[in-house]
C-alpha atoms as a PDB file:
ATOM      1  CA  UNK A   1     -15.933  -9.913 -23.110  1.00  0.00           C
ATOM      2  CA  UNK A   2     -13.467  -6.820 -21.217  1.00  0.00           C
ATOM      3  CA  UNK A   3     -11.000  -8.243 -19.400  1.00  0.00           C
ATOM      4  CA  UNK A   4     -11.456  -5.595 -16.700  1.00  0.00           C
ATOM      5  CA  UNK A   5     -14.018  -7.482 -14.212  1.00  0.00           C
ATOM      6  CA  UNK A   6     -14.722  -3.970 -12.157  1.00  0.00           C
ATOM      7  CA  UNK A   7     -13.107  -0.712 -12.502  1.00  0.00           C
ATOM      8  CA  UNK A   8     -13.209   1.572  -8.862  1.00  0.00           C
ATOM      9  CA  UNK A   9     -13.156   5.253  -8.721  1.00  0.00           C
ATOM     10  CA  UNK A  10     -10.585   6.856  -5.375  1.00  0.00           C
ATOM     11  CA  UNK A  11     -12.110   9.141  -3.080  1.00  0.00           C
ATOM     12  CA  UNK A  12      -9.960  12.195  -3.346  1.00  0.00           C
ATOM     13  CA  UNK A  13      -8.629  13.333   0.345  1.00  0.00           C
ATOM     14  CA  UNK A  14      -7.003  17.132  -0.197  1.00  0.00           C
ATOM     15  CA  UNK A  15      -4.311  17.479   2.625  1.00  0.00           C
ATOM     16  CA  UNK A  16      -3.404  21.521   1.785  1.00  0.00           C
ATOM     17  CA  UNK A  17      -0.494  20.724  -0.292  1.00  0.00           C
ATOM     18  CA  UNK A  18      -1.107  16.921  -1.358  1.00  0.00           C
ATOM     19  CA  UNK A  19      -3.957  14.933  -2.086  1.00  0.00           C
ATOM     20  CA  UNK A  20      -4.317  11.471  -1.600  1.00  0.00           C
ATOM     21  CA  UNK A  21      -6.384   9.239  -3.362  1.00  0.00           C
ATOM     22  CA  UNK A  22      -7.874   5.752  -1.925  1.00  0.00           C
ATOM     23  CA  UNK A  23      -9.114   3.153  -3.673  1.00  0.00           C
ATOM     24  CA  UNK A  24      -9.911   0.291  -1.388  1.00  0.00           C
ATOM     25  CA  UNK A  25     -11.924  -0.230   0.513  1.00  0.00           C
ATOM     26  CA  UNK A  26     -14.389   1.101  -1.416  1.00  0.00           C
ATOM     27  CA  UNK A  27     -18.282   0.747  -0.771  1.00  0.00           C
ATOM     28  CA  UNK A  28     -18.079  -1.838  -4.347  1.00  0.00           C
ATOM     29  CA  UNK A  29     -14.663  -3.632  -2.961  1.00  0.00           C
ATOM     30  CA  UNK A  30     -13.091  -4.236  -0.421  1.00  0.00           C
ATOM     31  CA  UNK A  31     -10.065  -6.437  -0.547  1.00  0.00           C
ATOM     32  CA  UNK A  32      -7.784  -7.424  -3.991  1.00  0.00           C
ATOM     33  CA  UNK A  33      -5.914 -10.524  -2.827  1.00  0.00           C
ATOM     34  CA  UNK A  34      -4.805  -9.672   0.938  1.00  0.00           C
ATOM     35  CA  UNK A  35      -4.490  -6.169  -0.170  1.00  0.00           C
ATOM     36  CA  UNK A  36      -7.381  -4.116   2.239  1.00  0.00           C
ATOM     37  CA  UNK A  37      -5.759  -0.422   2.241  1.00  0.00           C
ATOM     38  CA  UNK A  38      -4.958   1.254  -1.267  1.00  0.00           C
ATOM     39  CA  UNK A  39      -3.679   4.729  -1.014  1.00  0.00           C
ATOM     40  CA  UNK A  40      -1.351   6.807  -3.910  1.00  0.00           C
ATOM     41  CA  UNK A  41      -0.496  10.273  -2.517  1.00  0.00           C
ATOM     42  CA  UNK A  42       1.183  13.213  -4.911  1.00  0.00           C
ATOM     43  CA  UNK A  43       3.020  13.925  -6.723  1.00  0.00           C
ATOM     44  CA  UNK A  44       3.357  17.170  -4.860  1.00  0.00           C
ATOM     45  CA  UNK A  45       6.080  19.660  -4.231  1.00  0.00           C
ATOM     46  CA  UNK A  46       5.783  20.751  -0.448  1.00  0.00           C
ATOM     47  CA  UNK A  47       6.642  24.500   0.410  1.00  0.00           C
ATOM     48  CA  UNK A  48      10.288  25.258   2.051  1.00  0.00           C
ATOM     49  CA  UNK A  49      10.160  23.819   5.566  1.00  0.00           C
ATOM     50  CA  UNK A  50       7.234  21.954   5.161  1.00  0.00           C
ATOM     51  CA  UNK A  51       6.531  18.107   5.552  1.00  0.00           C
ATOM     52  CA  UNK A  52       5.172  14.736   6.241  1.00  0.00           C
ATOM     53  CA  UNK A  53       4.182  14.934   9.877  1.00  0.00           C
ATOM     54  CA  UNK A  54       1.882  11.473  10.891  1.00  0.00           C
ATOM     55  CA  UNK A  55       2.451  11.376  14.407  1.00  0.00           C
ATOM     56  CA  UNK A  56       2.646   7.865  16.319  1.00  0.00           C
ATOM     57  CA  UNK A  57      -0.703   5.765  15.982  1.00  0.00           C
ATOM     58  CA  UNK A  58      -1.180   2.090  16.379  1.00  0.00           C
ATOM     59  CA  UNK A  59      -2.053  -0.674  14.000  1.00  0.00           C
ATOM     60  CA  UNK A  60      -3.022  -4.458  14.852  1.00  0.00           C
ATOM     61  CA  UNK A  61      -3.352  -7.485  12.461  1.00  0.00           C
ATOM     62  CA  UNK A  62      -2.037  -5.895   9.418  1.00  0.00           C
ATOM     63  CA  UNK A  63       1.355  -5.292   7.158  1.00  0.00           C
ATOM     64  CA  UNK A  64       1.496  -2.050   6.245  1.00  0.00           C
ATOM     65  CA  UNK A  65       3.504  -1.282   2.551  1.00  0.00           C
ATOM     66  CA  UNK A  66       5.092   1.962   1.949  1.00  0.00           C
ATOM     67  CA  UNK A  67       6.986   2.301  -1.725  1.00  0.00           C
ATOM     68  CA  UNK A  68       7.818   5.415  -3.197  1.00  0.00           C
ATOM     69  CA  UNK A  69       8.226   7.118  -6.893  1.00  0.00           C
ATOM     70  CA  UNK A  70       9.487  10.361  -5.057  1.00  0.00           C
ATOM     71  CA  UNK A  71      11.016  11.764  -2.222  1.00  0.00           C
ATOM     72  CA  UNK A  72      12.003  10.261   1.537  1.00  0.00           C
ATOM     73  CA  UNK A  73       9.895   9.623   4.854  1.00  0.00           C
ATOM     74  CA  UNK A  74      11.686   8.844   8.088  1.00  0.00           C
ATOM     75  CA  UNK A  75       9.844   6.248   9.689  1.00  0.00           C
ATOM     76  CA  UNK A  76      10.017   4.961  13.313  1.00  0.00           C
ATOM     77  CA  UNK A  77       8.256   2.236  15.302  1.00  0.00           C
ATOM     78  CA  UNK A  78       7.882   1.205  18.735  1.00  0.00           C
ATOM     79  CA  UNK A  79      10.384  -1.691  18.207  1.00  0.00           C
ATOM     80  CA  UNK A  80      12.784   0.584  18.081  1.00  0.00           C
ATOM     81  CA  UNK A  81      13.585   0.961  14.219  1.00  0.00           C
ATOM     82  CA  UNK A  82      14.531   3.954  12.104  1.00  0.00           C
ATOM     83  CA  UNK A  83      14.336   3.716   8.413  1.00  0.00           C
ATOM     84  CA  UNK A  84      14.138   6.629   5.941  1.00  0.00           C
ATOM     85  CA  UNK A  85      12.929   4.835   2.892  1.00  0.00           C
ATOM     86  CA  UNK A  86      13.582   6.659  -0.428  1.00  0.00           C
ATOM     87  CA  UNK A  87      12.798   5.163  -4.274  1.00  0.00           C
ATOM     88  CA  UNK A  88      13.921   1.676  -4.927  1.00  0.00           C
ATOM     89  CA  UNK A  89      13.201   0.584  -1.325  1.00  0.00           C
ATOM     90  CA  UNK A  90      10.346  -1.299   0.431  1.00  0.00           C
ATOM     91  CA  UNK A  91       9.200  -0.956   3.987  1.00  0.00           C
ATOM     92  CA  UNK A  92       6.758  -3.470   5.328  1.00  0.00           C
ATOM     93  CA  UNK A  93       6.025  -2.803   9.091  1.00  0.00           C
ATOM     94  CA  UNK A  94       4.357  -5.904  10.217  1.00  0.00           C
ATOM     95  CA  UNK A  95       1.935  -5.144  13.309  1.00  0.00           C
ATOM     96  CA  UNK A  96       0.472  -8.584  14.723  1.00  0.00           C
ATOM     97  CA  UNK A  97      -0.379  -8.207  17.880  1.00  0.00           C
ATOM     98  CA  UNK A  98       0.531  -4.424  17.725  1.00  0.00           C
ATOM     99  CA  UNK A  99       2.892  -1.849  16.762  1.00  0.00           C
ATOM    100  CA  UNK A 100       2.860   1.663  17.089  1.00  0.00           C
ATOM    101  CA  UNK A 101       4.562   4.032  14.130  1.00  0.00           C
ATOM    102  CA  UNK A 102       5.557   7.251  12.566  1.00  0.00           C
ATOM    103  CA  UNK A 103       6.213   8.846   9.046  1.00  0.00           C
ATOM    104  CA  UNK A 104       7.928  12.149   8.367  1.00  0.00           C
ATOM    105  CA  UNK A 105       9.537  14.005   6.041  1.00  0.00           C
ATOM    106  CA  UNK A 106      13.683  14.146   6.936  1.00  0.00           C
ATOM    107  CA  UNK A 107      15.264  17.394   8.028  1.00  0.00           C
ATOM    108  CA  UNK A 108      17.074  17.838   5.527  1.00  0.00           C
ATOM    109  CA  UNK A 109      14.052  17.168   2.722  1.00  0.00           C
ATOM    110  CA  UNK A 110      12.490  20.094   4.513  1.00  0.00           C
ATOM    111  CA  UNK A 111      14.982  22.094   4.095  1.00  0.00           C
ATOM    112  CA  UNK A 112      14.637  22.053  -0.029  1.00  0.00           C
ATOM    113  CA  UNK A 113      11.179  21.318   0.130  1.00  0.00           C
ATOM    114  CA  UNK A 114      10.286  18.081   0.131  1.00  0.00           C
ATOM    115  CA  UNK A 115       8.910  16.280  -2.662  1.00  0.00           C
ATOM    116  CA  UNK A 116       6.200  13.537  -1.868  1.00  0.00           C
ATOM    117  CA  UNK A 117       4.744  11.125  -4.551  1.00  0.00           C
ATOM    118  CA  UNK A 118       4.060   7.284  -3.783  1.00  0.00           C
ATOM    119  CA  UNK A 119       2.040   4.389  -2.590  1.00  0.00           C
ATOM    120  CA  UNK A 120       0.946   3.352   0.753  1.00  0.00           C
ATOM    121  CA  UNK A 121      -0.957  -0.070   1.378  1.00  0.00           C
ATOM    122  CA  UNK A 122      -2.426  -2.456   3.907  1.00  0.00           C
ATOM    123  CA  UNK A 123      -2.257  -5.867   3.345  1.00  0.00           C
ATOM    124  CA  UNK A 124      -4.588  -8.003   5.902  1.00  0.00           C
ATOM    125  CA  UNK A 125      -2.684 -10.797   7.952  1.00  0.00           C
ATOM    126  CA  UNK A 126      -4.108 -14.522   7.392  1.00  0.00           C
ATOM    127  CA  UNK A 127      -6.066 -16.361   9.484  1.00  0.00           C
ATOM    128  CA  UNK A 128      -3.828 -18.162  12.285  1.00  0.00           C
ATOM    129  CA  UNK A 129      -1.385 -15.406  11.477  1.00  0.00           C
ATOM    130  CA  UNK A 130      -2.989 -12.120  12.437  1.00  0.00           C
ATOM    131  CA  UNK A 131      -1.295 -12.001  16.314  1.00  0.00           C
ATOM    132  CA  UNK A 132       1.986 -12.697  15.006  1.00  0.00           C
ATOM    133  CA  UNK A 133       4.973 -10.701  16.438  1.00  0.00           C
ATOM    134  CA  UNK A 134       5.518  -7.395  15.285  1.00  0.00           C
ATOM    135  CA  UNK A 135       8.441  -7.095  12.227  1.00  0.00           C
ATOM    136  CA  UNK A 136       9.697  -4.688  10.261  1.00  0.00           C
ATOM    137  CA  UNK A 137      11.946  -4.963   7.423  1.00  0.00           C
ATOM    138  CA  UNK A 138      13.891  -2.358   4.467  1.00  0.00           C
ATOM    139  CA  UNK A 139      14.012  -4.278   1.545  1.00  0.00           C
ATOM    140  CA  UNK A 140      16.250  -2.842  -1.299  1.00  0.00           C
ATOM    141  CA  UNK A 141      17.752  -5.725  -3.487  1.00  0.00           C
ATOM    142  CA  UNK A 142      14.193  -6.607  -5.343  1.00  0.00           C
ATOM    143  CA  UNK A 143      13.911  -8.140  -8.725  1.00  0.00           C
ATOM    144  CA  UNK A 144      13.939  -6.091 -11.766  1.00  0.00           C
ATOM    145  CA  UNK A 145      12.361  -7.594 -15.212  1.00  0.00           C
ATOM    146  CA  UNK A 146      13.278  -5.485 -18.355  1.00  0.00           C
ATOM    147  CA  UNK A 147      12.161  -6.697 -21.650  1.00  0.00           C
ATOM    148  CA  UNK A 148      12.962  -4.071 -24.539  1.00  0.00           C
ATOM    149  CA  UNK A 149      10.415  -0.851 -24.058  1.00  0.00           C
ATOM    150  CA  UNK A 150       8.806  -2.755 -20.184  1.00  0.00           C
ATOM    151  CA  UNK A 151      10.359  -2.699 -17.153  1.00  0.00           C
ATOM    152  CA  UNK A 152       8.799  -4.605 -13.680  1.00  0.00           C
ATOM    153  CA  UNK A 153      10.373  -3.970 -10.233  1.00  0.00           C
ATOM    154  CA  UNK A 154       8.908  -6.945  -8.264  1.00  0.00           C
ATOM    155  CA  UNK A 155       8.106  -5.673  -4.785  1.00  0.00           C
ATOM    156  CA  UNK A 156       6.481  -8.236  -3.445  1.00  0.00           C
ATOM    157  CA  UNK A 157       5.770 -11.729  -4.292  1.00  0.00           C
ATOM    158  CA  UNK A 158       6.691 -13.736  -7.633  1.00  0.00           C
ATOM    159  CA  UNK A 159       6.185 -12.469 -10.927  1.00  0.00           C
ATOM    160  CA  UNK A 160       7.311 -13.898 -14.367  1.00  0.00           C
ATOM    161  CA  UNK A 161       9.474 -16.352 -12.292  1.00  0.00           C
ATOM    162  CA  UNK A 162      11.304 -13.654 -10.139  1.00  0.00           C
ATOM    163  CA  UNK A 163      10.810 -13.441  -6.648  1.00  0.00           C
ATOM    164  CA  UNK A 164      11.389 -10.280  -4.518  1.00  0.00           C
ATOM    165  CA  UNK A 165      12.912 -11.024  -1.135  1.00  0.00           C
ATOM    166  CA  UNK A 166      10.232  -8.961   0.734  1.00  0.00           C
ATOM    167  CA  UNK A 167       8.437 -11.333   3.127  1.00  0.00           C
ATOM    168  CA  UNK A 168       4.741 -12.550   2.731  1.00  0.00           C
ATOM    169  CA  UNK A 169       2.131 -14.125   4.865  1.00  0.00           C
ATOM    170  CA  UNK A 170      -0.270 -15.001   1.823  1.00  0.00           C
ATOM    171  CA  UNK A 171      -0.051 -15.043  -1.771  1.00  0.00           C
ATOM    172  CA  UNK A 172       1.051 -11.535  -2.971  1.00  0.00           C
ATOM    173  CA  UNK A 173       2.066  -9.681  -5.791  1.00  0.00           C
ATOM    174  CA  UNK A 174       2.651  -6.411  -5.964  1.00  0.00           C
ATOM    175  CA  UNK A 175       4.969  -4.400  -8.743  1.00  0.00           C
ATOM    176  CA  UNK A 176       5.897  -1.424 -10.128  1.00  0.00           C
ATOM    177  CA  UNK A 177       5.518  -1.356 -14.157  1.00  0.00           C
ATOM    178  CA  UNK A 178       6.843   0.702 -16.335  1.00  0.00           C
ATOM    179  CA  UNK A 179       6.392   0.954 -20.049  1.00  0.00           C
ATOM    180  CA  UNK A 180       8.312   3.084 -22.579  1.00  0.00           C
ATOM    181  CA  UNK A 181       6.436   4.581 -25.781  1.00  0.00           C
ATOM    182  CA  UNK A 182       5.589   1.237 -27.546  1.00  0.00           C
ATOM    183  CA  UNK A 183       5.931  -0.764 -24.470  1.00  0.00           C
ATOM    184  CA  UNK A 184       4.168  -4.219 -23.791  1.00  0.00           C
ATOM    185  CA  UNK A 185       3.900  -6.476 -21.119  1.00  0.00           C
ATOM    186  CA  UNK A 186       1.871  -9.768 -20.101  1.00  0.00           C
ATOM    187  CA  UNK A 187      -0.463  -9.992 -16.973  1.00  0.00           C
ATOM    188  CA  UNK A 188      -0.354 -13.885 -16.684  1.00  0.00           C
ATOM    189  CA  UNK A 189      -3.245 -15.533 -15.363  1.00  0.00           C
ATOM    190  CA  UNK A 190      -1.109 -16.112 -12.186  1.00  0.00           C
ATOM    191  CA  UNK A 191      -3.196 -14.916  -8.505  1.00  0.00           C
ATOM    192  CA  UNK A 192      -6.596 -15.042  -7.541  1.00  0.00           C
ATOM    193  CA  UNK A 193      -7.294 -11.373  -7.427  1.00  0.00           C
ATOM    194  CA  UNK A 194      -5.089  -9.018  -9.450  1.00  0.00           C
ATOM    195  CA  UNK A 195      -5.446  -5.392 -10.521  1.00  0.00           C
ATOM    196  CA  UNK A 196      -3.544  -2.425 -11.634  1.00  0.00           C
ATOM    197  CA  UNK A 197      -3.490   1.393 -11.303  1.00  0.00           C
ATOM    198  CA  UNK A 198      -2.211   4.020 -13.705  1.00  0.00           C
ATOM    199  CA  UNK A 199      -0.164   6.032 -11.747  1.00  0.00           C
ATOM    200  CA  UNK A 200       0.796   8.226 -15.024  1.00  0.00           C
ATOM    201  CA  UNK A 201       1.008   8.081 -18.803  1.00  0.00           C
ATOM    202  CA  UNK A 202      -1.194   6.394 -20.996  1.00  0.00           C
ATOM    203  CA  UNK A 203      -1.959   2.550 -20.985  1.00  0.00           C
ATOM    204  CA  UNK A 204      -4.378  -0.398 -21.848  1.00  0.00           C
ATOM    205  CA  UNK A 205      -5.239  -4.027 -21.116  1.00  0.00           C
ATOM    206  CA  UNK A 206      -6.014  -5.597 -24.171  1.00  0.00           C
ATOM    207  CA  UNK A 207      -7.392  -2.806 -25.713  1.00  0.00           C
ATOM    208  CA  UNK A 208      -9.742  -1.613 -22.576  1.00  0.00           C
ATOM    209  CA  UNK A 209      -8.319   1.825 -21.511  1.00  0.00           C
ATOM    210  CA  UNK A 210      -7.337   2.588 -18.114  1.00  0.00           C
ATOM    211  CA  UNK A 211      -8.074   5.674 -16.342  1.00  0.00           C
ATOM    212  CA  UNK A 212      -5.313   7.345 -14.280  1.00  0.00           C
ATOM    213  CA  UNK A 213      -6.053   6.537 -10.643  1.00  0.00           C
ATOM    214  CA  UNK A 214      -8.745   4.166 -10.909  1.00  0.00           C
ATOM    215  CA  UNK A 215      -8.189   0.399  -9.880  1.00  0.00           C
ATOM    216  CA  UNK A 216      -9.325  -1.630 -12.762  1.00  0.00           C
ATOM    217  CA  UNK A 217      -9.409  -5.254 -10.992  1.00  0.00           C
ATOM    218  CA  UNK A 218      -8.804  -7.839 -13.629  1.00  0.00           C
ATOM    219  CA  UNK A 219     -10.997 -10.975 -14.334  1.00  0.00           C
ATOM    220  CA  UNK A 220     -10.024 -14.269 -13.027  1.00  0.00           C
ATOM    221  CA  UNK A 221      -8.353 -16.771 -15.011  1.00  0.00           C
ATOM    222  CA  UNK A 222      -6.895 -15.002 -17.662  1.00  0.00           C
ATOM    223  CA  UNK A 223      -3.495 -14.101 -19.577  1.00  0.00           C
ATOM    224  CA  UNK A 224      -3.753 -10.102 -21.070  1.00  0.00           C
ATOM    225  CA  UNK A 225      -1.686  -8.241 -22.022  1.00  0.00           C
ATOM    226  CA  UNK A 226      -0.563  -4.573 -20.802  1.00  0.00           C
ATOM    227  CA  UNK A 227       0.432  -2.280 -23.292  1.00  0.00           C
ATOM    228  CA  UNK A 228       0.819   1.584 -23.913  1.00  0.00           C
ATOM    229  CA  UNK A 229       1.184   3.956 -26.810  1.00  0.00           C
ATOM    230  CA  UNK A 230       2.900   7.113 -25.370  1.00  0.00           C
ATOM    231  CA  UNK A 231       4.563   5.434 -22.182  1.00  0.00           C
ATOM    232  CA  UNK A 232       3.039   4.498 -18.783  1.00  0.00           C
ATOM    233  CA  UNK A 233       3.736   3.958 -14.627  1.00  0.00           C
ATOM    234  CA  UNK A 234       1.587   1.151 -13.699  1.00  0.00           C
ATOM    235  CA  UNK A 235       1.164  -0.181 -10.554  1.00  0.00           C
ATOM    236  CA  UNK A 236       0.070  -4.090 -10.487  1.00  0.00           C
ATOM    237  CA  UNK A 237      -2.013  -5.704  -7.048  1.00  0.00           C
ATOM    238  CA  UNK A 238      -2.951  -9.164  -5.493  1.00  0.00           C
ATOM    239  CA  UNK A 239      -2.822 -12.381  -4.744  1.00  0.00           C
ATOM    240  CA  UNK A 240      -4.733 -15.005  -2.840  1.00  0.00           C
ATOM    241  CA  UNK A 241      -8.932 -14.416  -2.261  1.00  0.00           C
ATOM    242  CA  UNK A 242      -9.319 -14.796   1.811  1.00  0.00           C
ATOM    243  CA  UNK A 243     -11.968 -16.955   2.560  1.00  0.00           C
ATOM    244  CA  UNK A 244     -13.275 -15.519   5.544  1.00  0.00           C
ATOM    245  CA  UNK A 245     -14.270 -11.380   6.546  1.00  0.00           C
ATOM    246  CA  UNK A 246     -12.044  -8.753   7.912  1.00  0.00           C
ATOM    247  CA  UNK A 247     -13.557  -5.869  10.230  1.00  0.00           C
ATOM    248  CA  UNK A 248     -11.922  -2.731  10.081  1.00  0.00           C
ATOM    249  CA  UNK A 249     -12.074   0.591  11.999  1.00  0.00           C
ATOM    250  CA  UNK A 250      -9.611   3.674  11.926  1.00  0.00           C
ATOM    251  CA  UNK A 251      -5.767   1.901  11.553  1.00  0.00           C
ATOM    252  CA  UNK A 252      -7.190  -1.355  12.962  1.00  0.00           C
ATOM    253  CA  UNK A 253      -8.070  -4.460  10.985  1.00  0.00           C
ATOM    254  CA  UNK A 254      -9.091  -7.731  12.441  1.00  0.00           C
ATOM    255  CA  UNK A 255     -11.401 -11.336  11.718  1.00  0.00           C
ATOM    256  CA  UNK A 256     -12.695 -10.678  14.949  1.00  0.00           C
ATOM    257  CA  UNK A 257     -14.857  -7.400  15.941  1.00  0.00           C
ATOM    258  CA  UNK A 258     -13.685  -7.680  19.614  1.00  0.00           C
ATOM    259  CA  UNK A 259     -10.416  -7.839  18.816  1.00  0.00           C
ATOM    260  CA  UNK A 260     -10.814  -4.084  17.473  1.00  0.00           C
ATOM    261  CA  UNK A 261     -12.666  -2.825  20.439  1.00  0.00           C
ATOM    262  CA  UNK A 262      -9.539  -4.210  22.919  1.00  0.00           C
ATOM    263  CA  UNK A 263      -7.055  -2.452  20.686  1.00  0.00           C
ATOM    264  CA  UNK A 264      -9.535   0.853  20.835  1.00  0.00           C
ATOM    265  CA  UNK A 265      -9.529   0.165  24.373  1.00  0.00           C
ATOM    266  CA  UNK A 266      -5.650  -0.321  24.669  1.00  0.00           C
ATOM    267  CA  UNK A 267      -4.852   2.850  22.403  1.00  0.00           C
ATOM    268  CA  UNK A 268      -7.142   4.677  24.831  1.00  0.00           C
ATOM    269  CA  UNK A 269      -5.407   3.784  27.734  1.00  0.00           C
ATOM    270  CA  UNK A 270      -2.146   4.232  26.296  1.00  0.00           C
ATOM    271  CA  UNK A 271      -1.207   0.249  26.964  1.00  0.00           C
ATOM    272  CA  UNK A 272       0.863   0.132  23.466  1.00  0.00           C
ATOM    273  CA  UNK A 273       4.429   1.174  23.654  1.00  0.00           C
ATOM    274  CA  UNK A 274       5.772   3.955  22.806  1.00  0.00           C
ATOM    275  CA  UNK A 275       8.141   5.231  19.712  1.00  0.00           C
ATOM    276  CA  UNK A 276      11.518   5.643  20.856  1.00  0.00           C
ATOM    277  CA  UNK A 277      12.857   9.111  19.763  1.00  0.00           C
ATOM    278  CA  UNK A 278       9.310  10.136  18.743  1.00  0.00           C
ATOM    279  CA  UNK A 279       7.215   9.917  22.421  1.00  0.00           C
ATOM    280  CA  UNK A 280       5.884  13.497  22.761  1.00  0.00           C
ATOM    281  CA  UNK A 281       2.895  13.252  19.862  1.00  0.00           C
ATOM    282  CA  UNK A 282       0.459  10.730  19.408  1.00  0.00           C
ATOM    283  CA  UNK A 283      -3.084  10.411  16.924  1.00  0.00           C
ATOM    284  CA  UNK A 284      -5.956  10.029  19.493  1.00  0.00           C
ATOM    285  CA  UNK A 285      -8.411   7.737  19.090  1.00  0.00           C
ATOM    286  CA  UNK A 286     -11.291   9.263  17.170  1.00  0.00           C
ATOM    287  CA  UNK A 287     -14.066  10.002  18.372  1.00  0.00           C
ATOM    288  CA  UNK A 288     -17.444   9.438  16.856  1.00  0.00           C
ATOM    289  CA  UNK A 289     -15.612   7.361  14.345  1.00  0.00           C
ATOM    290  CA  UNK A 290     -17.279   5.266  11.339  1.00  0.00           C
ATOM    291  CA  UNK A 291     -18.882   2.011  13.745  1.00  0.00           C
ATOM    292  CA  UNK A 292     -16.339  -0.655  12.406  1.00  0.00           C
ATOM    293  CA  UNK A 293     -17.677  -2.418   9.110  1.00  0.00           C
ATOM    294  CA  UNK A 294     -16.561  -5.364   7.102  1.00  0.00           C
ATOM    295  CA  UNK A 295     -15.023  -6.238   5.024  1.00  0.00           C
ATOM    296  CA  UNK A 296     -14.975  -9.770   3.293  1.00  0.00           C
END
């Protein structure tokens, strides 16, 4: 029997001079663990004054993840932080009740040209938890595991009895992996949900070859192992099964449908605050946007 339960091709998204490629939600999945939102963008070498430019927009009822293989992003929020997170460093923006945000490329990576290759994910908030108050954190002293030819940087959650500092409102887990020509490394039978990416190289889970890009969600209940011949960057996803639905539309994600349409109706008003030291752009809200779906 393959230890790979379901296996999910990303839609491709082609920005001009990156492409991003999402894996959940998906029309076959929605959710691994808490995680809702799956995106890897690049790698991609931008052209000489060129950049990241996502101009302020608003989430509610989320924690959004941004960890990077490449590059920098300034980000800013309307609680008044400024981070520029580069490799090695986590940034979970936690938006309860609401938070408003930006991500661009630094000055001075526009200058060279910036280079843009990472992950950016959405993990849904709990029930009980979901109007919590806004948070954000930088989170740069997280666990690494090296055993011979494997190496694990533990970004969120526990894994093989280290535990990254990086807050969590449900069971998570969420690291980097990365294997050397030879390299092997075991997936204990240790979340509800788990799954893993290739992000590059060549790798397999007990013999079962993964595909770069595709999220190849694990079954249940099972120790495998990960393994690859030539060398590999895998990411690795999860954590606790929610037990009831989540509703999302646009950068909104909620148990409760009317909760979206007030923050549609608050975003449209312009009742969420702004970003200090980024107030002149905003992302309207869309019109004629997907009806909101969801997403258990």
């Amino acid at each position: 029997m393959s230890q790979i339960a379901q296996v999910i091709t990303p839609t491709t998204h082609d920005l001009g001079q990156f492409e991003v490629r999402r894996v959940l939600p998906a029309r076959a999945r929605s959710m691994v663990g808490p995680f809702i939102f799956v995106d890897q963008f690049g790698p991609a070498q931008l052209d000489l004054g060129a950049g990241m430019d996502v101009r302020p927009h608003p989430h509610i009822n989320l924690a959004t993840v941004t960890w990077l293989f490449e590059g920098a992003i300034d980000h800013r929020d309307s609680l008044g932080t400024f981070s520029t997170i580069r490799p090695g460093q986590v940034n979970l923006m936690t938006a309860g009740r609401g938070i408003v945000h930006s991500e661009r490329s630094p000055d001075a990576e526009r200058k060279a040209g910036p280079r843009l290759f990472g992950m950016q994910t959405w993990l849904a908030l709990p029930d009980g938890r979901e109007e919590i108050d806004p948070a954000f954190e930088a989170v740069t002293n997280l666990p690494v595991i090296e055993d011979g030819r494997a190496k694990a940087i533990v970004i969120m959650g526990e894994l093989w009895g280290e535990r990254a500092p990086t807050t969590t409102y449900a069971d998570t887990i969420y690291a980097e992996i990365i294997l050397e020509p030879g390299g092997a490394i075991p997936l204990e039978e240790d979340a509800d949900e788990r799954a893993v990416m290739l992000i590059d190289g060549e790798a397999s889970v007990d013999g079962h070859e993964l595909v770069k890009h595709q999220l190849a969600v694990l079954q249940p209940g099972r120790d495998m192992t990960l393994q690859s011949k030539t060398g590999a960057r895998v990411m690795l996803l999860g954590g606790e099964a929610f037990e009831t639905s989540r509703h999302a539309w646009w950068n909104f994600v909620s148990s409760s449908r009317e909760r979206i349409e007030q923050a549609k109706r608050d975003w449209r008003d312009g009742r969420f605050p702004k970003v200090p030291g980024d107030e002149e752009e905003f992302i309207p809200l869309p019109e004629g946007a997907p009806k909101t779906v969801t997403y258990p």
